[in-house]
C-alpha atoms as a PDB file:
ATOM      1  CA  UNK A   1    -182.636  17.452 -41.148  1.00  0.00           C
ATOM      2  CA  UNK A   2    -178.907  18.715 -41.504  1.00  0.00           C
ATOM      3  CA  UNK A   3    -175.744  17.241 -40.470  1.00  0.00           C
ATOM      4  CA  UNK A   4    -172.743  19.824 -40.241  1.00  0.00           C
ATOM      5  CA  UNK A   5    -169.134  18.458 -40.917  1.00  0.00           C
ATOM      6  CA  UNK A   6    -166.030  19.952 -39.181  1.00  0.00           C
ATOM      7  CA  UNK A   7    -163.174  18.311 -40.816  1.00  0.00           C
ATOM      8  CA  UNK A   8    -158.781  19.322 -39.522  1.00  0.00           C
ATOM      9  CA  UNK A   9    -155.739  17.318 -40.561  1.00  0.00           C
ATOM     10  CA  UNK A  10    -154.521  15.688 -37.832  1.00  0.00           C
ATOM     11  CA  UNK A  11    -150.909  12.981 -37.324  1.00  0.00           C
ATOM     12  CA  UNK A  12    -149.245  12.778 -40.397  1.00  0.00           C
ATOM     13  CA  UNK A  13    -151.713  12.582 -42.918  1.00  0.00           C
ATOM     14  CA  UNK A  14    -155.104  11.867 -41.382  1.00  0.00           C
ATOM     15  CA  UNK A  15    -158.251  13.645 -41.007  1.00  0.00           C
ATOM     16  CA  UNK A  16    -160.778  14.086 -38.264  1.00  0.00           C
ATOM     17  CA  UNK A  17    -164.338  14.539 -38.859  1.00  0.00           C
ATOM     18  CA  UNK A  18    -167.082  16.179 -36.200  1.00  0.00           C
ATOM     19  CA  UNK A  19    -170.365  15.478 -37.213  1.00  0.00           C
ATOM     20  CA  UNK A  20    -173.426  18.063 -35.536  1.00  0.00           C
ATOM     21  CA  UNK A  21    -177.243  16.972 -36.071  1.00  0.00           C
ATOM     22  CA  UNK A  22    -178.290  20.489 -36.166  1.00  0.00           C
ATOM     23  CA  UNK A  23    -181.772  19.584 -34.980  1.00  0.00           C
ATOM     24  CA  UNK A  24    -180.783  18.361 -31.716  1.00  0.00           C
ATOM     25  CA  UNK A  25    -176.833  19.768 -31.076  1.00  0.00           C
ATOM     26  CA  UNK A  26    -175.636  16.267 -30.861  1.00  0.00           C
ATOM     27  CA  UNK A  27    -171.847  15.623 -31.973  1.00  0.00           C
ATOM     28  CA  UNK A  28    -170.111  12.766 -33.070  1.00  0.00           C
ATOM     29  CA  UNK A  29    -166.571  12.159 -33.680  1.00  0.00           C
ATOM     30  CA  UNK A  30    -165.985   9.688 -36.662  1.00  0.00           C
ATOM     31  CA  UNK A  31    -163.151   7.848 -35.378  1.00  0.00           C
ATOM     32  CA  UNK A  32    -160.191   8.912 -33.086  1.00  0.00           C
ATOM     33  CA  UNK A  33    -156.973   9.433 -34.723  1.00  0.00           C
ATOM     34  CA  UNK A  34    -155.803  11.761 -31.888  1.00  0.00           C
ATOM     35  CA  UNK A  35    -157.755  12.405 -28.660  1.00  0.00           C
ATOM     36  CA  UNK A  36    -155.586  15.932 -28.173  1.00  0.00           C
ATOM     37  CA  UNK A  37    -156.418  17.084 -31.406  1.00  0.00           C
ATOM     38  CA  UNK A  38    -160.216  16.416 -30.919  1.00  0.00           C
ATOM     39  CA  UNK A  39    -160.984  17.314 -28.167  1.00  0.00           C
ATOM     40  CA  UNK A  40    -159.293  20.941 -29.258  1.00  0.00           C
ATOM     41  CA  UNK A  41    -161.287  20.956 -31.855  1.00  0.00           C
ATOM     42  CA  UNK A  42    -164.399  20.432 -29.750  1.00  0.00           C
ATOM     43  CA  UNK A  43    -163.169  23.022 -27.436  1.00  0.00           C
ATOM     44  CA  UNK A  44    -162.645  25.700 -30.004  1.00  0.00           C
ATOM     45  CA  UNK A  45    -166.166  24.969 -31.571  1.00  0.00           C
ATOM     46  CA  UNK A  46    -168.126  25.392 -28.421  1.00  0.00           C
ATOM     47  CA  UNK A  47    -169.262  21.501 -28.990  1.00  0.00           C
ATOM     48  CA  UNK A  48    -169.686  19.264 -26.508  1.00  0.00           C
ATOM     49  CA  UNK A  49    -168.911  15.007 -27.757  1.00  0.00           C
ATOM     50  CA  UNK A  50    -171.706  12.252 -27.417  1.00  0.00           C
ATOM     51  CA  UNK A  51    -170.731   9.817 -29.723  1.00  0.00           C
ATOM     52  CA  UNK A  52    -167.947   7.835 -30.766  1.00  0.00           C
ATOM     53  CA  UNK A  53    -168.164   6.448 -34.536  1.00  0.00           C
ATOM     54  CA  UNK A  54    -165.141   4.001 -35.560  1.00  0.00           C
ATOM     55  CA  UNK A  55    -165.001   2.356 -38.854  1.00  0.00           C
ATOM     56  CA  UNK A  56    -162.255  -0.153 -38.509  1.00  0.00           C
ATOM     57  CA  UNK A  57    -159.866  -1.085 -35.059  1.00  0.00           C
ATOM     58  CA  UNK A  58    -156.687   0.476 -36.551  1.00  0.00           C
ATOM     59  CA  UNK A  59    -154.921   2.568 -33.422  1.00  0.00           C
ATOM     60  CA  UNK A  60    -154.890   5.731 -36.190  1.00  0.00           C
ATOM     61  CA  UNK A  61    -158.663   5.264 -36.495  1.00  0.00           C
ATOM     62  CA  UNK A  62    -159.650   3.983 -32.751  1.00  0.00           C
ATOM     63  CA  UNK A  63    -156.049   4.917 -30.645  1.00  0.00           C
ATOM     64  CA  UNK A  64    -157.915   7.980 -28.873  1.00  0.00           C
ATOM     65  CA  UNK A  65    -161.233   5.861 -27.619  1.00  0.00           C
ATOM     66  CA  UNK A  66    -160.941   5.541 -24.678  1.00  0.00           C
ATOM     67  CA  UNK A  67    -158.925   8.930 -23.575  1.00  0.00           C
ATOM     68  CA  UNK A  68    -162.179  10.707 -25.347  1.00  0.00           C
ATOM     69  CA  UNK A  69    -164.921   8.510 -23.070  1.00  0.00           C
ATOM     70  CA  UNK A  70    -162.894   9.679 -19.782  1.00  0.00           C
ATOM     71  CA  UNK A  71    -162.710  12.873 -21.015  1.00  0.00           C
ATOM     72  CA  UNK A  72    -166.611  13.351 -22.746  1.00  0.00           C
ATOM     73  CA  UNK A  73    -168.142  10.266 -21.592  1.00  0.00           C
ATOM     74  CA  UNK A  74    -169.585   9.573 -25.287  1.00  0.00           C
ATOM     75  CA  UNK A  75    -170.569   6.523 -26.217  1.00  0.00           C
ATOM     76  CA  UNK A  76    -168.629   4.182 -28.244  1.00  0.00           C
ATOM     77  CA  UNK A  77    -169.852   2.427 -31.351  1.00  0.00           C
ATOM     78  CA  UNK A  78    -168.035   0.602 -34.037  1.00  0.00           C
ATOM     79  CA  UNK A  79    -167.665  -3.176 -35.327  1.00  0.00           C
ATOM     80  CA  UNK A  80    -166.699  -5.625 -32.832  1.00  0.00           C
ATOM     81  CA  UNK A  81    -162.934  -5.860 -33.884  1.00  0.00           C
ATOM     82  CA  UNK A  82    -162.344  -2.329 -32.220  1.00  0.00           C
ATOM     83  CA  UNK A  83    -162.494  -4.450 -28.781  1.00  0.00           C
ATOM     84  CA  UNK A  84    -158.872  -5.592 -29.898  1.00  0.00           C
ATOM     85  CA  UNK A  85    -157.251  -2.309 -29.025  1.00  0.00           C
ATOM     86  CA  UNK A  86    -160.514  -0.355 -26.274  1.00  0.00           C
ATOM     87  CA  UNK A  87    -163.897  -1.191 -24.948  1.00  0.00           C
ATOM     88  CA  UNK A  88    -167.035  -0.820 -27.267  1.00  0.00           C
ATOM     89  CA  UNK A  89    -170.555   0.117 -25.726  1.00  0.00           C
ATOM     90  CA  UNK A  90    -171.951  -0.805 -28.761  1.00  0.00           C
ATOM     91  CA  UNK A  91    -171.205  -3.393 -31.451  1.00  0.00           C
ATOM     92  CA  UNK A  92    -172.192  -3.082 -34.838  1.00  0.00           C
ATOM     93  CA  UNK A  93    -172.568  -4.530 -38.392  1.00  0.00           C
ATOM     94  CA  UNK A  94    -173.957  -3.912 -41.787  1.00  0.00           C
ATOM     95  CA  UNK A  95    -177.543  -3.376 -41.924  1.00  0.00           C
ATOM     96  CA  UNK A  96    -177.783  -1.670 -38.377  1.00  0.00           C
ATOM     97  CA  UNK A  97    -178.283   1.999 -37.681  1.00  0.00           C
ATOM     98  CA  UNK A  98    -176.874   4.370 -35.308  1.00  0.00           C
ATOM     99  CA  UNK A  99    -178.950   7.566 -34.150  1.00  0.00           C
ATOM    100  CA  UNK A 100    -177.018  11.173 -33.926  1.00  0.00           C
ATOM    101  CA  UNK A 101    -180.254  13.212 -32.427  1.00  0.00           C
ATOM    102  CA  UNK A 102    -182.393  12.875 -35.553  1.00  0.00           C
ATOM    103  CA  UNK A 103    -179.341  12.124 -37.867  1.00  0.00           C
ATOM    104  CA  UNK A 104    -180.138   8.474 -39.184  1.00  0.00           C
ATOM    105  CA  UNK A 105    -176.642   6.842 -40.077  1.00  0.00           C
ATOM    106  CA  UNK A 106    -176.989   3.318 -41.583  1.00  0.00           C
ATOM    107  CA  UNK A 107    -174.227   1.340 -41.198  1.00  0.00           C
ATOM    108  CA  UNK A 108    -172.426  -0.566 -44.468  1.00  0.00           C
ATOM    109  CA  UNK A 109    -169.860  -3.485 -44.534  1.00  0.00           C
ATOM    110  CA  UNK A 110    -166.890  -2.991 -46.074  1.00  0.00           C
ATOM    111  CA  UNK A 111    -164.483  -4.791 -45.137  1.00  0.00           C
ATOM    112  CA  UNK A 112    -161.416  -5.163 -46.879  1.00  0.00           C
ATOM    113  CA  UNK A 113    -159.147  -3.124 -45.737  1.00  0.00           C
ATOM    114  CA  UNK A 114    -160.012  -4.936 -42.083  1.00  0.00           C
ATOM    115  CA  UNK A 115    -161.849  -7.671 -41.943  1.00  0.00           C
ATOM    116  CA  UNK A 116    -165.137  -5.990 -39.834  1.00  0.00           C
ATOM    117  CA  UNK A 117    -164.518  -2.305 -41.509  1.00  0.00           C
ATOM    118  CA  UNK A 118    -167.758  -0.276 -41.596  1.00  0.00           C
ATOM    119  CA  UNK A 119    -169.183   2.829 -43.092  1.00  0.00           C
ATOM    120  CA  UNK A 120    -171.839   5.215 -41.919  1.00  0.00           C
ATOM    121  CA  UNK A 121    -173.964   6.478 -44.806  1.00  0.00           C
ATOM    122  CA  UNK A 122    -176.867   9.376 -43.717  1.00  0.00           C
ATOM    123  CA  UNK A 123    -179.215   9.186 -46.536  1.00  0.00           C
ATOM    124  CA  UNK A 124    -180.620  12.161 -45.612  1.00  0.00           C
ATOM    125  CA  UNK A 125    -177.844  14.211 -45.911  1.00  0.00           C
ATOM    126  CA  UNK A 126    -175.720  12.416 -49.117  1.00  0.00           C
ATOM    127  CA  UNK A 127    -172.958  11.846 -47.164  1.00  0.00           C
ATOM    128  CA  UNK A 128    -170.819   8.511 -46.213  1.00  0.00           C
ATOM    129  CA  UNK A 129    -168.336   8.389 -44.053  1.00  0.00           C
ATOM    130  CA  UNK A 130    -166.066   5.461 -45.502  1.00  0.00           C
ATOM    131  CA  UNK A 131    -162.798   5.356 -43.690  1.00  0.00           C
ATOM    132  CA  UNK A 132    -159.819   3.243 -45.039  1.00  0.00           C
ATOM    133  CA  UNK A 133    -162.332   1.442 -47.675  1.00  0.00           C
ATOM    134  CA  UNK A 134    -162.306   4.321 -50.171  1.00  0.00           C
ATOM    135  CA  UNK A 135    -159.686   7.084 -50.989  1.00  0.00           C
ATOM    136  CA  UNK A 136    -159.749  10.140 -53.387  1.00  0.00           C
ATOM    137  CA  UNK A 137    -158.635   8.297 -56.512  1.00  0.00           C
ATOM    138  CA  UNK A 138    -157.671   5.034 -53.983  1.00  0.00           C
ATOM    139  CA  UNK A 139    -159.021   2.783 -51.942  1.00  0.00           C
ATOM    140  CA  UNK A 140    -157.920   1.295 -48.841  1.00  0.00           C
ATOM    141  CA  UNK A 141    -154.862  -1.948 -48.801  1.00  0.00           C
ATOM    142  CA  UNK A 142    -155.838  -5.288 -47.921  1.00  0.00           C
ATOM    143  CA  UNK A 143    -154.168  -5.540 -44.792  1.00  0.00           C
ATOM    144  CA  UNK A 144    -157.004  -8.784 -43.606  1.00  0.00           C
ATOM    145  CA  UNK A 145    -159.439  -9.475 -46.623  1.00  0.00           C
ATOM    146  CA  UNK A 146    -159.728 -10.848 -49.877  1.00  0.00           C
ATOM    147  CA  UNK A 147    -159.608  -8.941 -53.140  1.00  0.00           C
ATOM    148  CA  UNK A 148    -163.379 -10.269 -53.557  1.00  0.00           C
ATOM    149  CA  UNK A 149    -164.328  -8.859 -50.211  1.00  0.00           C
ATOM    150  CA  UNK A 150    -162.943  -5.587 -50.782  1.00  0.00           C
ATOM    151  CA  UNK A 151    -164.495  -5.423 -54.728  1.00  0.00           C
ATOM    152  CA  UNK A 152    -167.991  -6.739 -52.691  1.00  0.00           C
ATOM    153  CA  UNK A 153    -167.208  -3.504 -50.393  1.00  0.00           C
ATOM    154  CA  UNK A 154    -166.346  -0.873 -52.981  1.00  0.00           C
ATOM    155  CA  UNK A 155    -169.947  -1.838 -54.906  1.00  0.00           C
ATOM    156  CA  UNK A 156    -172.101  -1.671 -51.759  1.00  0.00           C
ATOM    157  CA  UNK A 157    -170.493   1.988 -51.931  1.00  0.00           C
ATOM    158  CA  UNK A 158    -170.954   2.837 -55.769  1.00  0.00           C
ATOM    159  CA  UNK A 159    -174.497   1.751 -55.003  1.00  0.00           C
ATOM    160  CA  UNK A 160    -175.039   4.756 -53.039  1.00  0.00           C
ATOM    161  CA  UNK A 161    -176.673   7.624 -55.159  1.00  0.00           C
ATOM    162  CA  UNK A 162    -173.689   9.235 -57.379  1.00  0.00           C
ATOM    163  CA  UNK A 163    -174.037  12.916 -55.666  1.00  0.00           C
ATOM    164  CA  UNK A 164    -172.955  11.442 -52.260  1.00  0.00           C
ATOM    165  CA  UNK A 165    -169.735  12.865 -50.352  1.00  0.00           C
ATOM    166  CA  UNK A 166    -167.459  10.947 -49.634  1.00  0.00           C
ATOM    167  CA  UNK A 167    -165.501  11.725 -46.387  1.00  0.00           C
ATOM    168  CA  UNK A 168    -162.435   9.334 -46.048  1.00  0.00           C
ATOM    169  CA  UNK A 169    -159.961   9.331 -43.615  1.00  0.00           C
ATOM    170  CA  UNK A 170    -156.144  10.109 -45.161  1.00  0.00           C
ATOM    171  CA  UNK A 171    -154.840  12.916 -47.758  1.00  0.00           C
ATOM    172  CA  UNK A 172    -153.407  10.421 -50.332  1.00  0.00           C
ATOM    173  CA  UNK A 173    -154.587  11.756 -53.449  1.00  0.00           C
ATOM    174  CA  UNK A 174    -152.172  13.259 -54.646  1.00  0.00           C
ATOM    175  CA  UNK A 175    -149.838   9.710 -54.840  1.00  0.00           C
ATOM    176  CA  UNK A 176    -153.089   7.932 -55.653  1.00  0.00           C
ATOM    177  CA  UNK A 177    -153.075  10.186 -58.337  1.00  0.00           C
ATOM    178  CA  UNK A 178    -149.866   9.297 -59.743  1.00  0.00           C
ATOM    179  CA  UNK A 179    -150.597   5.924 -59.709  1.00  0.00           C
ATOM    180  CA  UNK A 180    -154.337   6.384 -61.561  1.00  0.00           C
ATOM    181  CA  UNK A 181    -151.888   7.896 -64.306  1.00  0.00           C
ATOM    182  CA  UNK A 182    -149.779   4.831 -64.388  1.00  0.00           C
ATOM    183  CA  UNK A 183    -153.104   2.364 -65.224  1.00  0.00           C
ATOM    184  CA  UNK A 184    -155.421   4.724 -67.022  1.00  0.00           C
ATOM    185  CA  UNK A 185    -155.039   7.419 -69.439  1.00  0.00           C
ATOM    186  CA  UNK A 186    -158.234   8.431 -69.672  1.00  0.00           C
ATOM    187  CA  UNK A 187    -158.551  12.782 -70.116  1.00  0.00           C
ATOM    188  CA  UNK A 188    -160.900  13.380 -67.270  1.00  0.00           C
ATOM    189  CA  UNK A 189    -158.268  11.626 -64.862  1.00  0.00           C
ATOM    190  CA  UNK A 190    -156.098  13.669 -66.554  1.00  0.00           C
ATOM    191  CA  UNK A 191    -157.756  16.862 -65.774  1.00  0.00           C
ATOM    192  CA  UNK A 192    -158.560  15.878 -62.169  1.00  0.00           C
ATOM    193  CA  UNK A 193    -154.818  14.839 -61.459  1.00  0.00           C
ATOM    194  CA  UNK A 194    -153.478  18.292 -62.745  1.00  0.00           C
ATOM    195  CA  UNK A 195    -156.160  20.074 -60.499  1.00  0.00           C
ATOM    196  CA  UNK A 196    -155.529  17.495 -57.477  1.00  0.00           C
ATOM    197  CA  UNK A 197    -151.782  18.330 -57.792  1.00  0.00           C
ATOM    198  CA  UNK A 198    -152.378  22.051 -57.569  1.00  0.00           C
ATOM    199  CA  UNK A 199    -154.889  22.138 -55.026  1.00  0.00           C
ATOM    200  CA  UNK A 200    -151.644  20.172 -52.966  1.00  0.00           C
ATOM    201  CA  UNK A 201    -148.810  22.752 -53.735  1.00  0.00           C
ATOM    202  CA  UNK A 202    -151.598  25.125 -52.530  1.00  0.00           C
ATOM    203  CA  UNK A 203    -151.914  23.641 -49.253  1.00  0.00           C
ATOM    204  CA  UNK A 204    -155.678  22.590 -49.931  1.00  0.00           C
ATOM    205  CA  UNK A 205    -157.252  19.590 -48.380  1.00  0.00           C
ATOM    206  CA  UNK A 206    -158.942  17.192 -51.800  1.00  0.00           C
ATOM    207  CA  UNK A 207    -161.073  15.434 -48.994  1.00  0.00           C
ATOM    208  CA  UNK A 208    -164.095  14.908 -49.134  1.00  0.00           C
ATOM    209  CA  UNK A 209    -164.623  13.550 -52.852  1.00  0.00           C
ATOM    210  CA  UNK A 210    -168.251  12.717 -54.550  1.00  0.00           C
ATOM    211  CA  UNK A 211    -169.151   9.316 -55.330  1.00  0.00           C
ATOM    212  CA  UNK A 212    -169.722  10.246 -59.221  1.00  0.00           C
ATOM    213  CA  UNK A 213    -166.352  11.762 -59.411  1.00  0.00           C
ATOM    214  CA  UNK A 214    -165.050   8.165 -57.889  1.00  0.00           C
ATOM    215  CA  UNK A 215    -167.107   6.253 -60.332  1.00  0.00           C
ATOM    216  CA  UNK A 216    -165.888   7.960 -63.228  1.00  0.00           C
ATOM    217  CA  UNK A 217    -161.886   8.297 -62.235  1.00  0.00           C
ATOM    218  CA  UNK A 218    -161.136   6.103 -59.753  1.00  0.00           C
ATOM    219  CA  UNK A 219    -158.973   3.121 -61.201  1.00  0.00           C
ATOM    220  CA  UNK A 220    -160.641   0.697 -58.549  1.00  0.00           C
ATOM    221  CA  UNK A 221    -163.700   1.426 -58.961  1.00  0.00           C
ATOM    222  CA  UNK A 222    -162.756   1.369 -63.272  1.00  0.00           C
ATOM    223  CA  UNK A 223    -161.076  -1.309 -63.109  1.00  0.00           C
ATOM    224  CA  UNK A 224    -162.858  -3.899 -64.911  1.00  0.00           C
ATOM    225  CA  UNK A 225    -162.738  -1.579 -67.576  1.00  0.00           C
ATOM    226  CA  UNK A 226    -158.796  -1.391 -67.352  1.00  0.00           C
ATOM    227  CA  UNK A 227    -158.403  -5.175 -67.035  1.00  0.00           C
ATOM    228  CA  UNK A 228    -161.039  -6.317 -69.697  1.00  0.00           C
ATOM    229  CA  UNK A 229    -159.478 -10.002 -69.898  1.00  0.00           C
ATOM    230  CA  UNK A 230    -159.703 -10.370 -66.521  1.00  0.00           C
ATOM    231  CA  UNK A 231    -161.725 -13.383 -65.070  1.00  0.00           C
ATOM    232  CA  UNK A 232    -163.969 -11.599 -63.099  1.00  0.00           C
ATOM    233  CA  UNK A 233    -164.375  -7.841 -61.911  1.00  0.00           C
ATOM    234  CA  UNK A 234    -162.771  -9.073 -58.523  1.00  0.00           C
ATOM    235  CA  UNK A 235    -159.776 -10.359 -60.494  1.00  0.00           C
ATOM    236  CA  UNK A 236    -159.252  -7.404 -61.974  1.00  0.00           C
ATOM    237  CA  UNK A 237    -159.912  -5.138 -59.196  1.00  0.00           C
ATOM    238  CA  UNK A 238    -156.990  -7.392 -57.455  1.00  0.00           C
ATOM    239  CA  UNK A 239    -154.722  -6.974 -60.446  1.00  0.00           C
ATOM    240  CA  UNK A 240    -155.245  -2.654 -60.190  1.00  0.00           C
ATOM    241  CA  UNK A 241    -154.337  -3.429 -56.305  1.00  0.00           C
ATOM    242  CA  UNK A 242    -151.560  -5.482 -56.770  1.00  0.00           C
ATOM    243  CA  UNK A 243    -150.332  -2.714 -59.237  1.00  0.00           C
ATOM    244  CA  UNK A 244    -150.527  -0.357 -56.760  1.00  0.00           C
ATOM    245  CA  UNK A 245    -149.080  -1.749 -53.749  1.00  0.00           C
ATOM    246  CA  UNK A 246    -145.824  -2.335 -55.751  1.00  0.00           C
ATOM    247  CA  UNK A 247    -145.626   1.237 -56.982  1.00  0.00           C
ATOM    248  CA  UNK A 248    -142.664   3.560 -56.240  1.00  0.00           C
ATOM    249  CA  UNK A 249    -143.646   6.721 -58.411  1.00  0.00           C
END
């Protein structure tokens, strides 16, 4: 079984992911950020859409639904709260899975960021798709949940075998970088930052990351370790966020 990945920047900082199950030639678009840019991508691939994958209802993650469907007819899936901004064929939650041909994706709460956000995790492959939940070096604001919802979130994803790829949907590392420098001085972030910060005056995309790489730099997913007096790893996961959303480097 193989799943092939076609990621392109798209708006302002976002990225667009095709998926292909090779087995069967069936494509799926994780999310929508812009209708125009997919379906150019699709046309310039020779690939033909049957599925529509959203993770959350934002209109930079869901905005091109339902211009795709008219234009492809793919199916929509994605957790109920997409029906705020476009029609859904199919709801879903955690625990469910969604079939691309033979490409088994199993579907993860992680809410947070949104209060119904989902991820799509094929096992078979190592790869997650993860959205807003989880950034290179970041992770997503809490724009609906709780603190303990999104900590709850980011360890149903750090339970996922440490050589998964992580595709997530905005090219942020290089602040989130600045900020992991502000909270943690720890040499490996070090070393990633100064290659992150290259890789950008290069032009180079630092998406998709690898779960290990996360685990071990990441100051949300470190941050009990940063905030040792804190009450609880929630707590101090909340006090890492609450850093960064008042941030200005």
């Amino acid at each position: 079984m193989a799943l092939t990945v076609h990621q392109f920047p798209c708006l302002a900082d976002n990225y667009g992911f095709l998926a292909r199950d090779e087995a069967s030639g069936r494509v799926a678009t994780i999310d929508t950020p812009d209708a125009n840019a997919i379906l150019a991508e699709l046309a310039r691939l020779g690939w033909s859409l049957d599925l529509i994958l959203n993770t959350h209802w934002h209109p930079d993650h869901a905005g091109g639904n339902e211009a795709l469907k008219a234009a492809t007819g793919a199916s929509i899936v994605g957790p109920a709260e997409v029906t705020r901004i476009a029609p859904l064929d199919r709801a879903v939650v955690g625990g469910d899975e969604v079939m691309l041909g033979e490409t088994r994706f199993q579907v993860i709460d992680t809410g947070g960021h949104t209060l119904g956000h989902i991820a799509y995790h094929d096992a078979e492959d190592a790869i997650a798709f993860v959205g807003d939940t989880l950034f290179a070096l970041g992770c997503g604001r809490l724009f609906e949940g709780t603190a303990e919802q999104m900590w709850d979130s980011l360890s149903r994803l750090t339970a996922l075998p440490d050589a998964t790829t992580l595709y997530c949907a905005h090219e942020y590392t290089a602040s989130n970088a600045r900020f992991a420098l502000s909270v943690d001085d720890d040499p490996g972030l070090k070393a990633r930052a100064e290659a992150i910060f290259a890789a950008r005056e290069r032009g180079e995309s630092t998406v998709p990351t690898v779960l290990a790489t996360e685990k071990a730099t990441n100051p949300f997913l470190r941050a009990p370790l940063l905030r040792p007096a804190a009450a609880s790893p929630a707590q101090a996961f909340a006090e890492i966020r609450a850093a960064k959303d008042g941030f200005k480097g």
